[in-house]
Protein backbone atom coordinates (compact mmCIF):
# COMPACT_ATOMS: atom_id res chain seq x y z
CA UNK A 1 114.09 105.46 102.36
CA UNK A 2 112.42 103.13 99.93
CA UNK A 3 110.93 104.76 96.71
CA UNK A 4 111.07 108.51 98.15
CA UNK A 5 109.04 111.17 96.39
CA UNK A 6 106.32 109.15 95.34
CA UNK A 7 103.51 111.12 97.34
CA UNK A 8 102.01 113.97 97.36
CA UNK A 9 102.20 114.14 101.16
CA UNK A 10 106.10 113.73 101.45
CA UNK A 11 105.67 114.80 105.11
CA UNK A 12 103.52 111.78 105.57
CA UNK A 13 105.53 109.35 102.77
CA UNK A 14 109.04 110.28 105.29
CA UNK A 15 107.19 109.54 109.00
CA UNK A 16 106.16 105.77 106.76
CA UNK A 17 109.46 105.04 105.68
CA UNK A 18 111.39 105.86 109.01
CA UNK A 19 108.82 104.21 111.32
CA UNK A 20 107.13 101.21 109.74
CA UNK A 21 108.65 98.55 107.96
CA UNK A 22 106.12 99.01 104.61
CA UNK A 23 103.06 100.72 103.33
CA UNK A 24 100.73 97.52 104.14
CA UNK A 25 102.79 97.79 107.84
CA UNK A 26 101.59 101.57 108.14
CA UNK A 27 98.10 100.36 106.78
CA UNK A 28 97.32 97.77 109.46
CA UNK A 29 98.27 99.91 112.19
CA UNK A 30 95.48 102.77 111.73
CA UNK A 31 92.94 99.61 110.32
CA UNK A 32 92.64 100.26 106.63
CA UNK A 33 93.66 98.61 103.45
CA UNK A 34 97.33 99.18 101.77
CA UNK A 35 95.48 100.18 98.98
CA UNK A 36 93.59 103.16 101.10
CA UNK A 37 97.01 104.75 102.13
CA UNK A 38 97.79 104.42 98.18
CA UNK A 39 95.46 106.27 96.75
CA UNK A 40 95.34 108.83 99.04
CA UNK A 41 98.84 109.59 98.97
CA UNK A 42 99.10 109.30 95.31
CA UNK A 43 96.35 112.13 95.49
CA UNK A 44 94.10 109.70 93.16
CA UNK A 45 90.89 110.07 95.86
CA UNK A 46 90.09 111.89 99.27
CA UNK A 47 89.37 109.76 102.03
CA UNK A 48 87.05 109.48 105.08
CA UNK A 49 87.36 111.62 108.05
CA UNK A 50 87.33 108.21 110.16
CA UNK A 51 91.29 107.36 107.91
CA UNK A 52 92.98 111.17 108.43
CA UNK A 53 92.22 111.02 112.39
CA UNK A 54 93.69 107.37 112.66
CA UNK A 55 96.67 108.45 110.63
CA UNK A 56 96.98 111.56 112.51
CA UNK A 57 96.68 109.47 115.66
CA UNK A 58 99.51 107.24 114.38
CA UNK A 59 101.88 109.45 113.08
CA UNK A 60 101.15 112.61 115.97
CA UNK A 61 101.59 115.07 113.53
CA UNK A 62 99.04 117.87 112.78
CA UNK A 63 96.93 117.96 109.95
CA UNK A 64 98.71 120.68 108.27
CA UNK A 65 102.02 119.09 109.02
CA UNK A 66 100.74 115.74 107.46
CA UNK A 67 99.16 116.66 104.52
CA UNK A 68 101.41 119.58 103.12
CA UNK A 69 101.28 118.88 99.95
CA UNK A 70 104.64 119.37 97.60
C-alpha cells in the first residue's frame, strides 16, 4: 500500500490502494476531482450525496463499511 493511514476512512483508503492504480485513478472513475476524494478522506469537508453514492457504487461496499471512521 502506498502512504497507508492517511485517512480517516481506512476502510475506503485500503479498497483505493488494492484496486486502482492512484487517488486521481479512483477519482476519475466515480467523475470527481482528485482533490474531492482528498478532502473528504482527510475529513477536511463533507461532500455531496451525488460523490458517496458513486463511491459506494465503485467500491460495493456499504455506507457504514466505507466510511467507518478510525
Amino acid at each position: 500500500m502506498k502512504d497507508a493511514g492517511w485517512s480517516i476512512y481506512p476502510n475506503l483508503e485500503t479498497w483505493i490502494w488494492m484496486n486502482c492504480k492512484s487517488i486521481s485513478d479512483f477519482a476519475g472513475r466515480i467523475g470527481v476531482a482528485h482533490k474531492t476524494v482528498i478532502t473528504l478522506m482527510k475529513g477536511e469537508r463533507g461532500t455531496t450525496k451525488y460523490v458517496i453514492d458513486q463511491i459506494l457504487k465503485e467500491t460495493g461496499m456499504t455506507y457504514e463499511k466505507c466510511f467507518e471512521e478510525k
